[in-house]
N, C-alpha and C. Protein backbone atom coordinates (compact mmCIF):
# COMPACT_ATOMS: atom_id res chain seq x y z
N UNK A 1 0.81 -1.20 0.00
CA UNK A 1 0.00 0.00 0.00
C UNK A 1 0.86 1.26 0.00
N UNK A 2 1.86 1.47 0.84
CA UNK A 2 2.93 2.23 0.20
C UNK A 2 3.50 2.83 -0.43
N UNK A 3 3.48 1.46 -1.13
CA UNK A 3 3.92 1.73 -3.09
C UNK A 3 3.16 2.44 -3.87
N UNK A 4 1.53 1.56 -3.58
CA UNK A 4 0.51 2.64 -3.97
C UNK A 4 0.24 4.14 -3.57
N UNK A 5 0.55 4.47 -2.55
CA UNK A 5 0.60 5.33 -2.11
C UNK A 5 1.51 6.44 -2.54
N UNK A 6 2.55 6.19 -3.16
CA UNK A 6 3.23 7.19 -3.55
C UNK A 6 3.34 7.20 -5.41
N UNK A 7 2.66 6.37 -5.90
CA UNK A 7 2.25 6.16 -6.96
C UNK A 7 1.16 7.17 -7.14
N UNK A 8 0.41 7.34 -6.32
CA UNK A 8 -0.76 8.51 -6.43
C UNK A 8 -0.06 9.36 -6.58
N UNK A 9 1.06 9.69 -5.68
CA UNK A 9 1.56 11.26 -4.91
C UNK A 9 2.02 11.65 -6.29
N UNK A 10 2.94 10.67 -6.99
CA UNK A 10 3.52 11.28 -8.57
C UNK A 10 2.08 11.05 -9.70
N UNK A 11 0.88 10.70 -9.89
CA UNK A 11 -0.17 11.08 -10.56
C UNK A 11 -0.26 12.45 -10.26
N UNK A 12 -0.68 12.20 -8.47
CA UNK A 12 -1.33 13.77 -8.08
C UNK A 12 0.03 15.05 -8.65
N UNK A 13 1.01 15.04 -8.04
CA UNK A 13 2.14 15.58 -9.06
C UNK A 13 1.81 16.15 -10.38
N UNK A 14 2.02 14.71 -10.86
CA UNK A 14 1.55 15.27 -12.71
C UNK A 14 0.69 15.79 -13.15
N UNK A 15 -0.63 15.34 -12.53
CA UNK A 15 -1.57 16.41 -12.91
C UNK A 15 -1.60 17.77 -12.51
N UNK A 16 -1.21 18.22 -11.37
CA UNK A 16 -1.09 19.44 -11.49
C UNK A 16 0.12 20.38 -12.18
N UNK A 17 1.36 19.22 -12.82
CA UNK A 17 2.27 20.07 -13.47
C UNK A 17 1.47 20.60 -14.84
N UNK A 18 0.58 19.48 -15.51
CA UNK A 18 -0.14 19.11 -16.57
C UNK A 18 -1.45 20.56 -16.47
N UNK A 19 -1.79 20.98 -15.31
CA UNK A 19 -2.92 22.05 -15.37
C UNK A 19 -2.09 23.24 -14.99
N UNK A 20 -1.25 23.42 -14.49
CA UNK A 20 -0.58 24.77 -14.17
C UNK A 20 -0.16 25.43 -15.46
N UNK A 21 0.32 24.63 -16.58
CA UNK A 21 0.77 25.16 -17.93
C UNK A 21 -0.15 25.83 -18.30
N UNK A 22 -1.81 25.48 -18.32
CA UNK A 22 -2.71 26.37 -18.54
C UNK A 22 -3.12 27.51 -18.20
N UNK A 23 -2.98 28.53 -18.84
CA UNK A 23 -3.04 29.46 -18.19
C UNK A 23 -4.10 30.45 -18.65
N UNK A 24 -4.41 30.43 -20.37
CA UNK A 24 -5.08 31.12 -20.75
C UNK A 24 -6.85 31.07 -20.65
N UNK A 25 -7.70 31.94 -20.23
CA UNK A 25 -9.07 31.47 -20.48
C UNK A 25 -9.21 31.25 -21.88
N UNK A 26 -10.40 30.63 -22.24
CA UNK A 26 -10.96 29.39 -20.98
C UNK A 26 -10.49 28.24 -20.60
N UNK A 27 -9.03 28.41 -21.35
CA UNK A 27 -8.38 26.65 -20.62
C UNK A 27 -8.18 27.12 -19.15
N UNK A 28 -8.66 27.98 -18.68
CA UNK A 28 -8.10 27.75 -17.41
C UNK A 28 -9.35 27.19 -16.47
N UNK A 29 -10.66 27.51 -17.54
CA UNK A 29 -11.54 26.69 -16.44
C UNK A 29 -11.21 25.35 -16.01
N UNK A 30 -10.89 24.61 -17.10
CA UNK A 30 -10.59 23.30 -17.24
C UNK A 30 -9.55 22.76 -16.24
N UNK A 31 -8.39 23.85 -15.96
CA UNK A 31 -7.39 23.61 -14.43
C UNK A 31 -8.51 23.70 -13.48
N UNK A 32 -9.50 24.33 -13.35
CA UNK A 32 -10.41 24.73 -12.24
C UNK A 32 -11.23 22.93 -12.18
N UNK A 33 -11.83 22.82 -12.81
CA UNK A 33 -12.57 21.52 -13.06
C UNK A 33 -11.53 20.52 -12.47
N UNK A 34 -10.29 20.48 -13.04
CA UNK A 34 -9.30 19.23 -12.00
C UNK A 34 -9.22 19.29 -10.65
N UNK A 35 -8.58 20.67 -10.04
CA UNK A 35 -8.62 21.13 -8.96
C UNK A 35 -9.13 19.77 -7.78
N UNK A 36 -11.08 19.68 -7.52
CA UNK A 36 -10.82 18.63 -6.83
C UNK A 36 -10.35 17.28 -6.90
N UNK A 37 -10.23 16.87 -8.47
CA UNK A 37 -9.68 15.92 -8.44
C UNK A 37 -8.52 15.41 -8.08
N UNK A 38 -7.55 16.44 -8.47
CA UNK A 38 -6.37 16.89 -7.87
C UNK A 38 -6.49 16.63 -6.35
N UNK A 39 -7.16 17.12 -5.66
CA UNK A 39 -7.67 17.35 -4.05
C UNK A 39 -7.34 15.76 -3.26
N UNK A 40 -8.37 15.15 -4.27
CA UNK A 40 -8.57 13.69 -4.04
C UNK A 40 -7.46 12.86 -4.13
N UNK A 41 -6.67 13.28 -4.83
CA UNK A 41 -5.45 12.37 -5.16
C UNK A 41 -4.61 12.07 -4.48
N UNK A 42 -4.35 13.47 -3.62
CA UNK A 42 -3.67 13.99 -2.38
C UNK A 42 -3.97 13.21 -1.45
N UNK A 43 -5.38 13.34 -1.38
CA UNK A 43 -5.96 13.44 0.13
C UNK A 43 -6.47 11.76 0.43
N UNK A 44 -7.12 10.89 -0.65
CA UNK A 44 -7.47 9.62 -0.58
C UNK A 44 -6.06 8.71 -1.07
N UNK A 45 -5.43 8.91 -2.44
CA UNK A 45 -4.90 8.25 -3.28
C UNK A 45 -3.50 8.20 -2.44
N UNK A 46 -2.72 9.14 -1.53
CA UNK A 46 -1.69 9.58 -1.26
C UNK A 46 -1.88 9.44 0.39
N UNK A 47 -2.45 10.40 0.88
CA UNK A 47 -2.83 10.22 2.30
C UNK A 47 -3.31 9.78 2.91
N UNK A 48 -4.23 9.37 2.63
CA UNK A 48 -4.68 8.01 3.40
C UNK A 48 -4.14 6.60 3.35
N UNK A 49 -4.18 6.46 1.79
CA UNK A 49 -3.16 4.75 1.67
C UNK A 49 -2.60 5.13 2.53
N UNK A 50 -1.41 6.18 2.47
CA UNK A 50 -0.38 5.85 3.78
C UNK A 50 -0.17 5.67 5.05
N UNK A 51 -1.37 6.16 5.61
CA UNK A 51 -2.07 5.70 6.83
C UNK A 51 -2.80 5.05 7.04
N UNK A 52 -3.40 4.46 6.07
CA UNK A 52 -4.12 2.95 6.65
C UNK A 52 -2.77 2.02 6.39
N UNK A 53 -2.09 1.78 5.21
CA UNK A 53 -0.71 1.09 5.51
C UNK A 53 0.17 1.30 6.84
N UNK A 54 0.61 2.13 7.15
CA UNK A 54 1.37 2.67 8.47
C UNK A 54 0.88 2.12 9.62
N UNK A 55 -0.72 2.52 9.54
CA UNK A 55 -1.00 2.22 11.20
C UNK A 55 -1.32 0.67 10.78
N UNK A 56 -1.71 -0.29 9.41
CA UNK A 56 -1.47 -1.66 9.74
C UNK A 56 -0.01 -2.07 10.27
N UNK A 57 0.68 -1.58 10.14
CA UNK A 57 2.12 -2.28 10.51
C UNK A 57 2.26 -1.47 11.35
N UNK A 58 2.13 -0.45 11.93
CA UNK A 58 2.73 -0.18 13.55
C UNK A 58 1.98 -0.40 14.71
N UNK A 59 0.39 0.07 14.53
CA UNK A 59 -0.38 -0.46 15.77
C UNK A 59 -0.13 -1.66 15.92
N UNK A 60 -0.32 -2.07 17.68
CA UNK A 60 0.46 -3.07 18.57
C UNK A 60 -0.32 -4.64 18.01
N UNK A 61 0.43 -5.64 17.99
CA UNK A 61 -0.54 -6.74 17.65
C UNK A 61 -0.91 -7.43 19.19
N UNK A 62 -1.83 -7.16 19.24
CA UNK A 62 -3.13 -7.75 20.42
C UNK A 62 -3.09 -9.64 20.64
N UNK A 63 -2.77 -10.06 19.87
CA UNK A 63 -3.26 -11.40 20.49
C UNK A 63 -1.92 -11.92 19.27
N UNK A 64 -1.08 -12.55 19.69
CA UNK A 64 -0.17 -13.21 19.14
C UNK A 64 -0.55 -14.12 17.68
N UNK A 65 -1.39 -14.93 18.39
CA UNK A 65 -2.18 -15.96 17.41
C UNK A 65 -2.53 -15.07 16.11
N UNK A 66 -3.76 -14.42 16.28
CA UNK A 66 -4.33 -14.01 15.33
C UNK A 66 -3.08 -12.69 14.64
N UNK A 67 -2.13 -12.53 15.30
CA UNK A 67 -1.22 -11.41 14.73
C UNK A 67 -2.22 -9.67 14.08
N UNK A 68 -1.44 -9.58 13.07
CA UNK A 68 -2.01 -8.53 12.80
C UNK A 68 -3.64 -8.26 12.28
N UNK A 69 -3.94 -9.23 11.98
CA UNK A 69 -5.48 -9.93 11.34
C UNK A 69 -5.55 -10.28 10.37
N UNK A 70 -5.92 -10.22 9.45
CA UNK A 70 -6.45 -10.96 8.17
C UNK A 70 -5.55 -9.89 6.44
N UNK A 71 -4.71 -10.52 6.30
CA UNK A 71 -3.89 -9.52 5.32
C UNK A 71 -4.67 -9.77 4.12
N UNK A 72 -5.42 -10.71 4.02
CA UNK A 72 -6.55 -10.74 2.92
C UNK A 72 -7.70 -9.65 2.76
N UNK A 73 -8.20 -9.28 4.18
CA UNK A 73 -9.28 -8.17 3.89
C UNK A 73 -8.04 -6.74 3.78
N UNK A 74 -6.89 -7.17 4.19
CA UNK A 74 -6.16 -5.35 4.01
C UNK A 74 -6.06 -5.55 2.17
N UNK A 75 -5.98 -6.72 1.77
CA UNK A 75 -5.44 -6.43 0.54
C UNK A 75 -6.93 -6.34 -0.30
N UNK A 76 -8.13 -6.60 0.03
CA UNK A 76 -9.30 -6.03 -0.39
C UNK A 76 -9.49 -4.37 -0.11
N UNK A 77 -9.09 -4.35 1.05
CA UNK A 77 -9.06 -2.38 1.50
C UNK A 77 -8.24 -1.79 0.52
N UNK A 78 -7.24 -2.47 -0.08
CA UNK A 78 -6.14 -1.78 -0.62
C UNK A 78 -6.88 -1.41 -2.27
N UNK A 79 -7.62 -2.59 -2.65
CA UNK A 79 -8.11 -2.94 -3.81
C UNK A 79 -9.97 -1.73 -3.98
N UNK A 80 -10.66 -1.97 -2.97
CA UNK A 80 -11.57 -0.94 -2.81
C UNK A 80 -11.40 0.47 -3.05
N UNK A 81 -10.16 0.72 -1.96
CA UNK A 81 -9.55 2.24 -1.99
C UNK A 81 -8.67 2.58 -3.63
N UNK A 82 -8.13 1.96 -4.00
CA UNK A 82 -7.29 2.09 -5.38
C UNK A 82 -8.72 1.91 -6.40
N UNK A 83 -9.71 0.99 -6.60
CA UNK A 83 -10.55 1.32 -7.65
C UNK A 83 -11.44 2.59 -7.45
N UNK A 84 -12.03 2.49 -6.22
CA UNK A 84 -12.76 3.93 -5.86
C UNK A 84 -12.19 5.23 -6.62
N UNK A 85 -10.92 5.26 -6.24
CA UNK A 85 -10.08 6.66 -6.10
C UNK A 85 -10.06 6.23 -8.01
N UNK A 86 -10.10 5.29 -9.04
CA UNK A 86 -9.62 5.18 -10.47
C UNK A 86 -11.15 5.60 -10.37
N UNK A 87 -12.09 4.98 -10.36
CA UNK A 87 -13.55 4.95 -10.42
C UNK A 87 -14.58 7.45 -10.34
N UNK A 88 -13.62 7.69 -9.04
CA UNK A 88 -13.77 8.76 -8.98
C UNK A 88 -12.80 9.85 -9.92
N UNK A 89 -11.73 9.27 -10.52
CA UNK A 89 -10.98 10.21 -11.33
C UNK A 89 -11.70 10.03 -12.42
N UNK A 90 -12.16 9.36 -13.06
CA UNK A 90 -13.03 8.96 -13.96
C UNK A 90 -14.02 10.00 -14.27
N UNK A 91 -14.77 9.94 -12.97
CA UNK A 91 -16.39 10.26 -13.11
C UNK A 91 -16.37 11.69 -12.35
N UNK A 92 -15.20 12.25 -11.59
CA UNK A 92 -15.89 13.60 -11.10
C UNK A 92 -15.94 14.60 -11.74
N UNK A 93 -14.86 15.02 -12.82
CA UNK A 93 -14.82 15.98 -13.51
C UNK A 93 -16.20 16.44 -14.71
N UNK A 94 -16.49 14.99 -15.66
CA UNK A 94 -17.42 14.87 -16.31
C UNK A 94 -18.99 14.99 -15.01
N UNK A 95 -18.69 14.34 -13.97
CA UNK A 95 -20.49 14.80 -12.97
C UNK A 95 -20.36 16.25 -12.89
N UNK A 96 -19.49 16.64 -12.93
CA UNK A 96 -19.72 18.01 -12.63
C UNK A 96 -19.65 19.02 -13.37
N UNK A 97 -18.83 18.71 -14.65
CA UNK A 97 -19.43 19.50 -16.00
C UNK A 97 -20.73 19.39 -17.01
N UNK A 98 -20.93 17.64 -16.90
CA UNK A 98 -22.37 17.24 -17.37
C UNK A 98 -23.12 16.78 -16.44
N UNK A 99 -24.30 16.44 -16.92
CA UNK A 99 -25.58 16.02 -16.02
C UNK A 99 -25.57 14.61 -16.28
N UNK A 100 -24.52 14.18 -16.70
CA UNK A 100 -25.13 12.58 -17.49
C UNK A 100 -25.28 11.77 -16.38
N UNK A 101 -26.26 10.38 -16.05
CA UNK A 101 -26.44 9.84 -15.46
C UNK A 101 -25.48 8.77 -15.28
N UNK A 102 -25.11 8.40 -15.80
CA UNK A 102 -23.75 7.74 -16.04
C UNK A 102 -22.53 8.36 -15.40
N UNK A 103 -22.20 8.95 -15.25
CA UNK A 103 -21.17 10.25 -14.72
C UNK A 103 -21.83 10.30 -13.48
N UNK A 104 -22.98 10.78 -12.96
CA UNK A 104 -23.47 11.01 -11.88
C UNK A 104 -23.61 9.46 -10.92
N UNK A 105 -23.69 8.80 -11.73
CA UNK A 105 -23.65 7.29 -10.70
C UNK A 105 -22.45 6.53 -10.99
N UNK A 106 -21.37 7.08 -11.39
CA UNK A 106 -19.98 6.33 -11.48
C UNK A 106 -19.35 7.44 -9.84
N UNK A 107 -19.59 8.51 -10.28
CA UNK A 107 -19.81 9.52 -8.83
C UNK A 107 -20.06 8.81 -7.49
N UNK A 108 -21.63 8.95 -7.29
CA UNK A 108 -21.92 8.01 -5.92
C UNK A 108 -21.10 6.23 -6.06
N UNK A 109 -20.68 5.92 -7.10
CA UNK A 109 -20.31 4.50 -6.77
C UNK A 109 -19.00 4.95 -6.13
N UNK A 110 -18.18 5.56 -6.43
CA UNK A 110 -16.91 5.70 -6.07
C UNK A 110 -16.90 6.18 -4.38
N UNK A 111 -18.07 6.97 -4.16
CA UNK A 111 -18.40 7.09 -3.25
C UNK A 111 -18.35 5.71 -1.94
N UNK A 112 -19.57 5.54 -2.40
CA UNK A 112 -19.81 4.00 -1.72
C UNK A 112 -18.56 3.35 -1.20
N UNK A 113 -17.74 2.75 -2.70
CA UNK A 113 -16.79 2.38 -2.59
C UNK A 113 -15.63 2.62 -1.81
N UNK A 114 -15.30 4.14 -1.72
CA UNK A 114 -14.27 4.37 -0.78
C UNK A 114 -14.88 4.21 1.21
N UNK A 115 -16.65 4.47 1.03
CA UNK A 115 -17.02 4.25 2.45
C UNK A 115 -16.71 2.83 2.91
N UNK A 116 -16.92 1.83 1.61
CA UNK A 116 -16.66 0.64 1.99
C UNK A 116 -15.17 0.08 2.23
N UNK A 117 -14.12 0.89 1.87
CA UNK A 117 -13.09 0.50 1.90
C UNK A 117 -12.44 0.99 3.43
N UNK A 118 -13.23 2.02 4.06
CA UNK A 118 -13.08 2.38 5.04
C UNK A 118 -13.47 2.33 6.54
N UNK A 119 -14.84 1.66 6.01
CA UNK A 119 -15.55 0.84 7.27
C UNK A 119 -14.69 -0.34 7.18
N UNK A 120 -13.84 -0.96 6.50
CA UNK A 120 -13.89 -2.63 6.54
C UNK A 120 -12.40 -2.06 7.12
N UNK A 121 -11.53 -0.97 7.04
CA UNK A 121 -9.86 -0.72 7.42
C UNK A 121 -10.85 -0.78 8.99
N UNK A 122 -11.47 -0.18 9.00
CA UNK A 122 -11.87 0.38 10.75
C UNK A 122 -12.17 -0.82 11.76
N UNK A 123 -13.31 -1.84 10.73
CA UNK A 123 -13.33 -2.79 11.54
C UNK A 123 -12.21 -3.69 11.62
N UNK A 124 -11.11 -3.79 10.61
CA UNK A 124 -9.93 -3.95 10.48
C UNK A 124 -9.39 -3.92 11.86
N UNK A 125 -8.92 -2.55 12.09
CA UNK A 125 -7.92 -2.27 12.89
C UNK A 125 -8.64 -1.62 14.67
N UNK A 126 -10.11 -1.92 14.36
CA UNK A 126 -10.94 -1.76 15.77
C UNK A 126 -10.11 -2.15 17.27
N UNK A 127 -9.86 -3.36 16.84
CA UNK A 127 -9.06 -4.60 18.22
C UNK A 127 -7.89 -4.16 18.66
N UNK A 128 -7.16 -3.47 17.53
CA UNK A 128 -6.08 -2.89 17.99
C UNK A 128 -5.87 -1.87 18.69
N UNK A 129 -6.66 -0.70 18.42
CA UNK A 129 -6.34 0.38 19.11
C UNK A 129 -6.63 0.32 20.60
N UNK A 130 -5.91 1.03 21.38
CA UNK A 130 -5.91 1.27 22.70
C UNK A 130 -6.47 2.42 23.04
């Protein structure tokens, strides 16, 4: 997750080297329209992977046996959070320049998706925290 994680950080990177060149209206709405996507890239694609990775490997392991828990549902969290975040680069720019329904429900899915990737890290890492 890591890896992924800083794999975003150089997307999120590029795209904004890729919209800063723009400068003239009306290409500059179009830097405006990335903007949150940009946001997201940072903030889900970059910052968070790295903290749901981090605190799986540093919070304390609780019960020897069961160790850290189930590296199968982290590598579903990992897989939820990475399509969500492809799923929302996709669909936010177009929901929010068009009305299309398609666009607007690739939107709420990505949605969903990242809630689901985030309830399941939580119940994940519930046992652990102190």
């Amino acid at each position: 997750m890591v890896r992924c994680a800083l794999v975003w950080l150089l997307v999120a990177l590029l795209v904004q080297a890729v919209t800063l060149n723009v400068a003239e209206p009306p290409a500059w709405l179009a830097r405006l329209a990335w903007f949150p996507t940009w946001l997201h890239l940072i903030t889900i694609g970059w910052l968070t992977q790295l903290i749901f990775a981090i605190a799986w490997w540093m919070l304390p392991v609780i019960d020897r046996q069961r160790g850290r828990g189930s590296d199968a549902l982290m590598g579903v969290v990992a897989v939820l959070l990475n399509s969500g975040l492809v799923l929302r680069i996709a669909c936010e720019a177009p929901a929010r320049q068009q009305a299309s329904a398609l666009a607007q429900g690739g939107y709420l899915g990505s949605l969903l998706v990242l809630i689901a990737a985030t309830v399941l890290f939580a119940g994940l890492i519930w046992r652990r925290v102190r």
